[in-house]
Protein backbone atom coordinates (compact mmCIF):
# COMPACT_ATOMS: atom_id res chain seq x y z
CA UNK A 1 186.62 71.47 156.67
CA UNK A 2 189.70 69.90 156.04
CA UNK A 3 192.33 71.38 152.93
CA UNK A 4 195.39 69.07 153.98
CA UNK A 5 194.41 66.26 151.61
CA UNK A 6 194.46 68.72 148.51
CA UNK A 7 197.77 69.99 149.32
CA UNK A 8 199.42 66.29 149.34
CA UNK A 9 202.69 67.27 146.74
CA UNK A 10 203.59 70.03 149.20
CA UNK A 11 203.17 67.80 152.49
CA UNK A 12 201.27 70.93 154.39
CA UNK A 13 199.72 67.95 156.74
CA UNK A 14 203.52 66.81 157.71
CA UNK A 15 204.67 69.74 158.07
CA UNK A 16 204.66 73.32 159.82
CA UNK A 17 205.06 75.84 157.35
CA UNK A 18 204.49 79.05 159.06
CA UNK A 19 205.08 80.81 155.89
CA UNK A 20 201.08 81.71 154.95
CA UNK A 21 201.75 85.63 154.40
CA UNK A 22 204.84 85.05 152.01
CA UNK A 23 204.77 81.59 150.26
CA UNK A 24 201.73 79.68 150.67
CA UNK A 25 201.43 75.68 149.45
CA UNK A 26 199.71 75.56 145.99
CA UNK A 27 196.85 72.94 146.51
CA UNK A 28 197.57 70.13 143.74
CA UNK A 29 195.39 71.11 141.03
CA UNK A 30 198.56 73.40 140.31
CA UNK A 31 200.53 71.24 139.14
CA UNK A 32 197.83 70.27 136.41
CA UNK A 33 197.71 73.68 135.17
CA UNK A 34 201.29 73.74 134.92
CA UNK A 35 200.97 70.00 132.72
CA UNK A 36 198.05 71.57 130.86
CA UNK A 37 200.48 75.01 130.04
CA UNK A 38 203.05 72.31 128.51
CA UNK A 39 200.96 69.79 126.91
CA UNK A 40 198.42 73.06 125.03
CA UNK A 41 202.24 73.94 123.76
CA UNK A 42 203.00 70.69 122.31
CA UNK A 43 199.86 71.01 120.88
CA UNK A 44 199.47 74.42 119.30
CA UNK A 45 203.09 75.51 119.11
CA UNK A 46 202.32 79.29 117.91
CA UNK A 47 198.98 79.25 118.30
CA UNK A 48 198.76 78.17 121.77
CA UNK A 49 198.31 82.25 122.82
CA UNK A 50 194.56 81.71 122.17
CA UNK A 51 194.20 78.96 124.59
CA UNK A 52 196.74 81.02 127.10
CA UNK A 53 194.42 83.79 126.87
CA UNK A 54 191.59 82.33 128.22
CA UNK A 55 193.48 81.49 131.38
CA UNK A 56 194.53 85.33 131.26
CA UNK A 57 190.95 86.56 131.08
CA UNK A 58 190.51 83.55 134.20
CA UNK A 59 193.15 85.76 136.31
CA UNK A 60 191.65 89.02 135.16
CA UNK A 61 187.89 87.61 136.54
CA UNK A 62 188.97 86.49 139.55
CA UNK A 63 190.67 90.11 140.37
CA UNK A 64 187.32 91.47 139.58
CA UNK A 65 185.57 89.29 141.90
CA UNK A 66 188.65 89.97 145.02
CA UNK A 67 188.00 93.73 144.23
CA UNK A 68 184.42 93.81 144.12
CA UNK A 69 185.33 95.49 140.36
CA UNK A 70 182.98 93.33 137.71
CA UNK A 71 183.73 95.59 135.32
CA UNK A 72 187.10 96.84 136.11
CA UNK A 73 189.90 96.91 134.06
CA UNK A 74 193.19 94.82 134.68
CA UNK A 75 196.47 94.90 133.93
CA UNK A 76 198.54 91.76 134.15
CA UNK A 77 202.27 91.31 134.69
CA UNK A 78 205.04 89.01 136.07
CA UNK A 79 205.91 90.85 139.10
CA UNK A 80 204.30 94.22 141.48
CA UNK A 81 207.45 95.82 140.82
CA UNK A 82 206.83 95.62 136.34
CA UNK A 83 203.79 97.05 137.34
CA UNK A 84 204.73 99.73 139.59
CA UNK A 85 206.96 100.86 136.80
CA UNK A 86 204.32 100.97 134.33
CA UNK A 87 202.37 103.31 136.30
CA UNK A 88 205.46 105.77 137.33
CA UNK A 89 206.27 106.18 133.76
CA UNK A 90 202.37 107.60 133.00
CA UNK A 91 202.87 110.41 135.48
CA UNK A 92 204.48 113.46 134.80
CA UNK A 93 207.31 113.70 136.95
CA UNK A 94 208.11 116.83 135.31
CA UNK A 95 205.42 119.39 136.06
CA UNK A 96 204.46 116.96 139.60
CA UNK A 97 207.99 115.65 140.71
CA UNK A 98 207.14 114.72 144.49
CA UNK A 99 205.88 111.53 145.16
CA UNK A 100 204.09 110.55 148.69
CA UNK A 101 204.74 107.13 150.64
CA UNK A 102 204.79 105.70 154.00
CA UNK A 103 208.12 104.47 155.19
CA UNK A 104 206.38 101.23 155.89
CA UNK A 105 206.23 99.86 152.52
CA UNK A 106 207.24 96.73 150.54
CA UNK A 107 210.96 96.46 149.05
CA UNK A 108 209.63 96.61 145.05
CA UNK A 109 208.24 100.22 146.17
CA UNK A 110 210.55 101.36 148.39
CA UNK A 111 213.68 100.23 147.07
CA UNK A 112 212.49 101.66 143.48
CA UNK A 113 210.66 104.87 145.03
CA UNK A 114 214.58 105.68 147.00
CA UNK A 115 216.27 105.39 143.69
CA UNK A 116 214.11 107.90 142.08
CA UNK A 117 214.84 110.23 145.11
CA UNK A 118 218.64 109.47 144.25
CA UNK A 119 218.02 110.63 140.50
CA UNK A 120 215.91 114.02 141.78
CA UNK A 121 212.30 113.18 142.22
CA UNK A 122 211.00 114.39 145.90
CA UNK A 123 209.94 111.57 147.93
CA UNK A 124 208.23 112.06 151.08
CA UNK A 125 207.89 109.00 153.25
CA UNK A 126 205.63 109.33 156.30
CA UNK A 127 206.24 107.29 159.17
CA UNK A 128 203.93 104.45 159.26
CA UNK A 129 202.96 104.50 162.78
CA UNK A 130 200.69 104.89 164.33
CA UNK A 131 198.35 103.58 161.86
CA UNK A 132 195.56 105.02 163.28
CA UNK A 133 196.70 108.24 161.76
CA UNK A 134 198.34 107.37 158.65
CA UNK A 135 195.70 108.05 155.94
CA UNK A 136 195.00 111.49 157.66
CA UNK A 137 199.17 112.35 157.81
CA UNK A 138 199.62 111.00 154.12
CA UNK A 139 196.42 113.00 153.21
CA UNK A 140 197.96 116.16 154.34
CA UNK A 141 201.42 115.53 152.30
CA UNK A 142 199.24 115.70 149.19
CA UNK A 143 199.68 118.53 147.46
CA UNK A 144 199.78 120.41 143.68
CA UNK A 145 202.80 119.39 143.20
CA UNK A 146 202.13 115.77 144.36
CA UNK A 147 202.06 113.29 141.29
CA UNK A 148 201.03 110.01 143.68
CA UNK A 149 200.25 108.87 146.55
CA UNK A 150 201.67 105.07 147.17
CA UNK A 151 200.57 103.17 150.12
CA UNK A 152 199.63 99.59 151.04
CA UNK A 153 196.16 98.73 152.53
CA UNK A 154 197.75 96.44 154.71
CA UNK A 155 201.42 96.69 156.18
CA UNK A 156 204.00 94.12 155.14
CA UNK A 157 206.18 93.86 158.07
CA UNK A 158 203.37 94.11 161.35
CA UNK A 159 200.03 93.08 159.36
CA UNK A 160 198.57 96.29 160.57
CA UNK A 161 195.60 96.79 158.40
CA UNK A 162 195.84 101.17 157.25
CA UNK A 163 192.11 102.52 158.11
CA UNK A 164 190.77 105.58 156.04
CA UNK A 165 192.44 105.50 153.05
CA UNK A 166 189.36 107.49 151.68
CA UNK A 167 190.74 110.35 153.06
CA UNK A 168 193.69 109.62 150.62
CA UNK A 169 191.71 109.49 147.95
CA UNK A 170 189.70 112.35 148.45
CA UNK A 171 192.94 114.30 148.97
CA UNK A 172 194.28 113.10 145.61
CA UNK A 173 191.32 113.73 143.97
CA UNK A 174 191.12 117.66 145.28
CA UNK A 175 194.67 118.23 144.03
CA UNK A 176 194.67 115.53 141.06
CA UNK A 177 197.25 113.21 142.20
CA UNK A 178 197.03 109.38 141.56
CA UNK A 179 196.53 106.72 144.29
CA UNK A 180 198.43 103.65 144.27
CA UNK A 181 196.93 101.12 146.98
CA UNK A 182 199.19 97.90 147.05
CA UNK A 183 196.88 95.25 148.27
CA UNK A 184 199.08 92.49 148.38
CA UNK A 185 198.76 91.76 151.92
CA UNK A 186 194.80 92.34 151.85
CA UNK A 187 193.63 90.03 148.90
CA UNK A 188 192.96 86.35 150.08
CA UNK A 189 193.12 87.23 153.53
CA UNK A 190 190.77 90.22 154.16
CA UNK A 191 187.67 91.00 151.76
CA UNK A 192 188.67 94.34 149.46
CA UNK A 193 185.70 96.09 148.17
CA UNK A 194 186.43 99.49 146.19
CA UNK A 195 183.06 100.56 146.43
CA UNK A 196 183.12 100.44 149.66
CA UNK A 197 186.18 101.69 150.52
CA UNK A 198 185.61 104.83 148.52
CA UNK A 199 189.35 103.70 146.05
CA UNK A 200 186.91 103.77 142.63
CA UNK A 201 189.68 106.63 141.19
CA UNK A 202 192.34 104.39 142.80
CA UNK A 203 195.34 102.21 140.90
CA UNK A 204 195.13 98.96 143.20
CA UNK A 205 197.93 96.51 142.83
CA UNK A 206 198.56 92.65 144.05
CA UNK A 207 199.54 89.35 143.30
CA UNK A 208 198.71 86.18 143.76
CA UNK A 209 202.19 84.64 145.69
CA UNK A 210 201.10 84.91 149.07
CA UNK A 211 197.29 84.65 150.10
CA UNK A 212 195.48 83.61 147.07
CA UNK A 213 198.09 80.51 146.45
CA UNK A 214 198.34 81.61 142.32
CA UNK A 215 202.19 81.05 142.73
CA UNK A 216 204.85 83.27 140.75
CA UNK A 217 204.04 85.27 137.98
CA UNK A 218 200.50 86.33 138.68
CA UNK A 219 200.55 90.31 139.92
CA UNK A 220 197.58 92.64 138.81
CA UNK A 221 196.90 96.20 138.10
CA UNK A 222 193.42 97.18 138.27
CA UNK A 223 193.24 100.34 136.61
CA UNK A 224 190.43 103.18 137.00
CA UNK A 225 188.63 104.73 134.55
CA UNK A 226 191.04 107.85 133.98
CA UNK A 227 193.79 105.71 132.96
CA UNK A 228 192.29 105.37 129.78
CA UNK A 229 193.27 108.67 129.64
CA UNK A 230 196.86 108.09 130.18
CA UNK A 231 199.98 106.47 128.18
CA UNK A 232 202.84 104.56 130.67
CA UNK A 233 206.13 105.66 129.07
CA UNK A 234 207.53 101.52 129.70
CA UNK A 235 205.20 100.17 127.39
CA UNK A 236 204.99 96.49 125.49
CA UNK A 237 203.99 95.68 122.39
CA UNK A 238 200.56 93.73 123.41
CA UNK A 239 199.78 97.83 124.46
CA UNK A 240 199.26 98.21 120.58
CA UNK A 241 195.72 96.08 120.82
CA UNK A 242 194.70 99.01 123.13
CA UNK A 243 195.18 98.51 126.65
CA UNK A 244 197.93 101.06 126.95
CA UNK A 245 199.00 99.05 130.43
CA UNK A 246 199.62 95.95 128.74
CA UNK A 247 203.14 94.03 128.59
CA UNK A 248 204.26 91.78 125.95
CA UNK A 249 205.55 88.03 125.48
CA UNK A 250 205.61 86.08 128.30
CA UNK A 251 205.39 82.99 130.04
CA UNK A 252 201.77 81.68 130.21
CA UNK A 253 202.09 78.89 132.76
CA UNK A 254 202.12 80.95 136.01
CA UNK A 255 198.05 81.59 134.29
CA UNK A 256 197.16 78.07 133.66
CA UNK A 257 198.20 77.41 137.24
CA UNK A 258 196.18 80.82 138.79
CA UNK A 259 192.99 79.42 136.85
CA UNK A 260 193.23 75.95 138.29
CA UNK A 261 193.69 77.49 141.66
CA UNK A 262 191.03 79.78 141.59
CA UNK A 263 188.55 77.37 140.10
CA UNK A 264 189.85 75.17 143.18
CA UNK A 265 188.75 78.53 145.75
CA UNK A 266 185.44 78.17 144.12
CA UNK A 267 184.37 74.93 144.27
CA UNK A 268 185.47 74.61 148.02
CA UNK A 269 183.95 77.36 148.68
CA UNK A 270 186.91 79.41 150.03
CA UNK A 271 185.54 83.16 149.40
CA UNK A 272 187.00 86.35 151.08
CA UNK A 273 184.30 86.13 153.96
CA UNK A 274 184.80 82.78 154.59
CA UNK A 275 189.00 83.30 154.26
CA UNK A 276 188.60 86.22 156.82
CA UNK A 277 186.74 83.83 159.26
CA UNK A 278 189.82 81.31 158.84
CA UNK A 279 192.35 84.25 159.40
CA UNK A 280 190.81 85.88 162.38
CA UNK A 281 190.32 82.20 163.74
CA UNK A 282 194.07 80.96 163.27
CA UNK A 283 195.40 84.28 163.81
CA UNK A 284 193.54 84.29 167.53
CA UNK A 285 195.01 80.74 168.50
CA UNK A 286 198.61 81.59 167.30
CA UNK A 287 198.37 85.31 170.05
CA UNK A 288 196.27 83.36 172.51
CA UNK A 289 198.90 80.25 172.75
CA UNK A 290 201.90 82.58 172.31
CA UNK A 291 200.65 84.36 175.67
CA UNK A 292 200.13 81.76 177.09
CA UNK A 293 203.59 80.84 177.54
CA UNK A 294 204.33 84.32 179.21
CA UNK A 295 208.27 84.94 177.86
CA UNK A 296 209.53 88.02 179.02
CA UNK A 297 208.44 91.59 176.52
CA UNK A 298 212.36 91.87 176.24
CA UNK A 299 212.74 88.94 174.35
CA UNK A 300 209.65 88.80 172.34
CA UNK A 301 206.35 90.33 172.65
CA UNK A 302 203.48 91.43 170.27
CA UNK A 303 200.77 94.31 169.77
CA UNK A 304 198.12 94.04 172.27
CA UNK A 305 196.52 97.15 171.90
CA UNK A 306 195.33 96.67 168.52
CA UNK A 307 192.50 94.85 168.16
CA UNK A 308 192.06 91.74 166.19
CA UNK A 309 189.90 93.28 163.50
CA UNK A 310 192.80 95.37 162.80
CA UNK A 311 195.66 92.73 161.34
CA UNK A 312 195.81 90.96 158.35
CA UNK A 313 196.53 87.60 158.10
CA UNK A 314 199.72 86.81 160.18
CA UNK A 315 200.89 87.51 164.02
CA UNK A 316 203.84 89.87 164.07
CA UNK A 317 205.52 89.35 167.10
CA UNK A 318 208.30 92.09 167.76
CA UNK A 319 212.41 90.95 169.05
CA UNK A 320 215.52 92.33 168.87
CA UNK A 321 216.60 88.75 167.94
CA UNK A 322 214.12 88.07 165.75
CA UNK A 323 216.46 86.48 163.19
CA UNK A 324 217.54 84.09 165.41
CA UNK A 325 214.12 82.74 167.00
CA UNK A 326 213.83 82.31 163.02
CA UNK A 327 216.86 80.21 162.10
CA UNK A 328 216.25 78.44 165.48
CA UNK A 329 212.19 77.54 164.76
CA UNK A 330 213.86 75.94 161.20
CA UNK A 331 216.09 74.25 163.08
CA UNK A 332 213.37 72.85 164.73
CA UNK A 333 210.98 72.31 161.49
CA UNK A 334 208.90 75.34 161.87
CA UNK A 335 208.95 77.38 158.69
CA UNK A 336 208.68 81.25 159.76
CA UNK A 337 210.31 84.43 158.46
CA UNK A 338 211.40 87.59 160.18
CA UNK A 339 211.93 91.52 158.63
CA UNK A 340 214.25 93.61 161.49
CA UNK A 341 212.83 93.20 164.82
CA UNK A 342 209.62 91.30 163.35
CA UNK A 343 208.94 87.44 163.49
CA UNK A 344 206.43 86.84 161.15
CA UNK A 345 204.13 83.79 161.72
CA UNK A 346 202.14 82.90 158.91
CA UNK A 347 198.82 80.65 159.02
CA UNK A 348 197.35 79.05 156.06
CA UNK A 349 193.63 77.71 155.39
CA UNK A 350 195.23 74.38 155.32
CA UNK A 351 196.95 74.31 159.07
CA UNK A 352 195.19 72.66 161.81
CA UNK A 353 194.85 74.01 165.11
CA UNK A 354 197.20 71.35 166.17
CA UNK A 355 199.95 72.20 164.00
CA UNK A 356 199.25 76.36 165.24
CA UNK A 357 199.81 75.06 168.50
CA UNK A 358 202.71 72.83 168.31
CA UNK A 359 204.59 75.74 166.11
CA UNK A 360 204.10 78.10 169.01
CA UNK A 361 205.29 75.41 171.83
CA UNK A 362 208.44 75.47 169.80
CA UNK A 363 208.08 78.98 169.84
CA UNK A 364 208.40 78.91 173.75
CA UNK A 365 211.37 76.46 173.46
CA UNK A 366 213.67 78.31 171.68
CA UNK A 367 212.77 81.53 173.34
CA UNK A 368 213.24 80.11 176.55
CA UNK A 369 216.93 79.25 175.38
CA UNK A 370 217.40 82.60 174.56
CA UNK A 371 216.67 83.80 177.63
CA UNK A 372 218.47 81.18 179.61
């Protein structure tokens, strides 16, 4: 099945944009919930927040459906980090000030979660490797006096996917702690079902900027059933219709685009099985053609040991000169990214195997410059 044709305004078939795990293309039915956004304005003025609803309630579905939550209750907001904030400011940092992480986490949580430790609050940041381990170390961090527990289900930087995070939960559940799972790098990539991963007293947030191809301005909460329970301190006035989580004005366009998209998932039939399949399939070329060109481990290599049921969505290759095998694949047309000694390589639904393959010959052209 080919996507290319749908993605036409962002020219994914003319060009190699590496960038799946960060910024993926938005297929062209986008745009016409972007047109549809303006045109319901025009039309309404005022009273357009009816119409903007509906796509709202669209976004808060097709969370439920990602989460395997049909009943669950969502929080919307701009960005992960507006959320994240929300959800600090319903704990009580007073009687519970220690907080537990991994030191493997995304900037909006660990750049927020270090300035709390600069203002007093106890931070504890387990090392993130080995994963193998991690949900049983974090477990053991959780204590009385632990008022969360925030960890990612999948790592940012190496794709690693973090097994066990039941343990987590049962751990913050014995001592009463919340659980924030970050699922950003799961959603649209890997099927996430709470049920079955045991997270039904879990906070999970996402978005929809990388995988799920909603663009800007559609991140998530999905809240469990205590919350109802509980009143976030950075509250907006839509909170007064009785979703205590809720923001306030806003622009609705980043929804009308979401619903267009994920109407788009549906009718081509792209669920999380079927986007797993695709994942595990592109992610498999891009290792098997980078080994192929056997550079030496001191200029770039990759996790071997892991196996492939155990990554995400994008091949982390590992270089001390990472940034430059970056700039030098965009010199060379080849959209990647890199985070330290990580080159991340990002594959999208819409990629052919031809375009994996040329990306990672390029790959082998630069690195064999570097090493020259």
């Amino acid at each position: 099945m080919s996507l290319a044709a749908h993605y036409s305004r962002f020219r994914v078939a003319e060009r190699l944009l590496l960038t799946g795990h960060s910024h993926q293309a938005w297929p062209d039915v986008a745009r016409e919930g972007v047109l549809e956004a303006y045109d319901d304005a025009a039309l309404a003025v005022g009273e357009k927040w009816g119409r903007a609803e509906l796509r709202a309630e669209r976004l808060r579905d097709g969370v439920r459906d990602l989460l395997g939550d049909p009943s669950g209750e969502v929080a919307l907001g701009g960005s992960t980090h507006e959320l994240l904030i929300r959800f600090l400011s319903c704990l009580d940092l007073r009687t519970r000030s220690r907080l537990v992480t991994t030191d493997g986490e995304f900037h909006s949580a660990r750049r927020q979660l270090d300035r709390l430790a600069e203002s007093g609050v106890e931070v504890v940041k387990v090392p993130a490797a080995p994963v193998d381990t991690l949900a049983e170390r974090l477990a053991s961090e959780v204590d009385g006096r632990t008022a969360a527990v925030v960890v990612s289900s999948v790592l940012f930087e190496t794709s690693l996917v973090v097994p066990h995070l039941e343990a987590v939960a049962r751990a913050c559940a014995r001592t009463g702690a919340e659980l924030l799972v970050d699922a950003y790098h799961q959603l649209g990539v890997m099927p996430f079902d709470i049920s079955a991963l045991a997270l039904a007293d879990a906070w999970i947030v996402g978005g929809g900027y990388k995988y799920l191809q909603l663009g800007e301005g559609n991140c998530f909460l999905r809240l469990p059933a205590h919350a109802a329970g509980l009143r976030p301190l950075v509250t907006g006035w839509y909170a007064e219709s009785g979703d205590h989580f809720a923001g306030a004005t806003y622009d609705p366009t980043s929804h009308y685009r979401a619903s267009r998209v994920l109407d788009f998932f549906a009718t081509h039939g792209l669920t999380p099985p079927v986007l797993r399949r695709t994942a595990l399939h592109q992610r498999g070329l891009l290792a098997a053609e980078f080994d192929a060109l056997g550079l030496p481990d001191e200029v770039v290599t990759r996790d071997r040991d892991t196996p492939a049921e155990g990554f995400g969505g994008f091949l982390a290759l590992t270089s001390p000169r990472a940034a430059e095998l970056q700039a030098a694949l965009a010199a060379r047309g080849v959209s990647t990214d890199s985070r330290g000694q990580h080159l991340r390589i990002g594959p999208a639904p819409y990629l052919s195997d031809e375009q994996l393959r040329t990306a990672i010959g390029l790959l082998g052209e630069v690195a064999a410059q570097k090493t020259a």
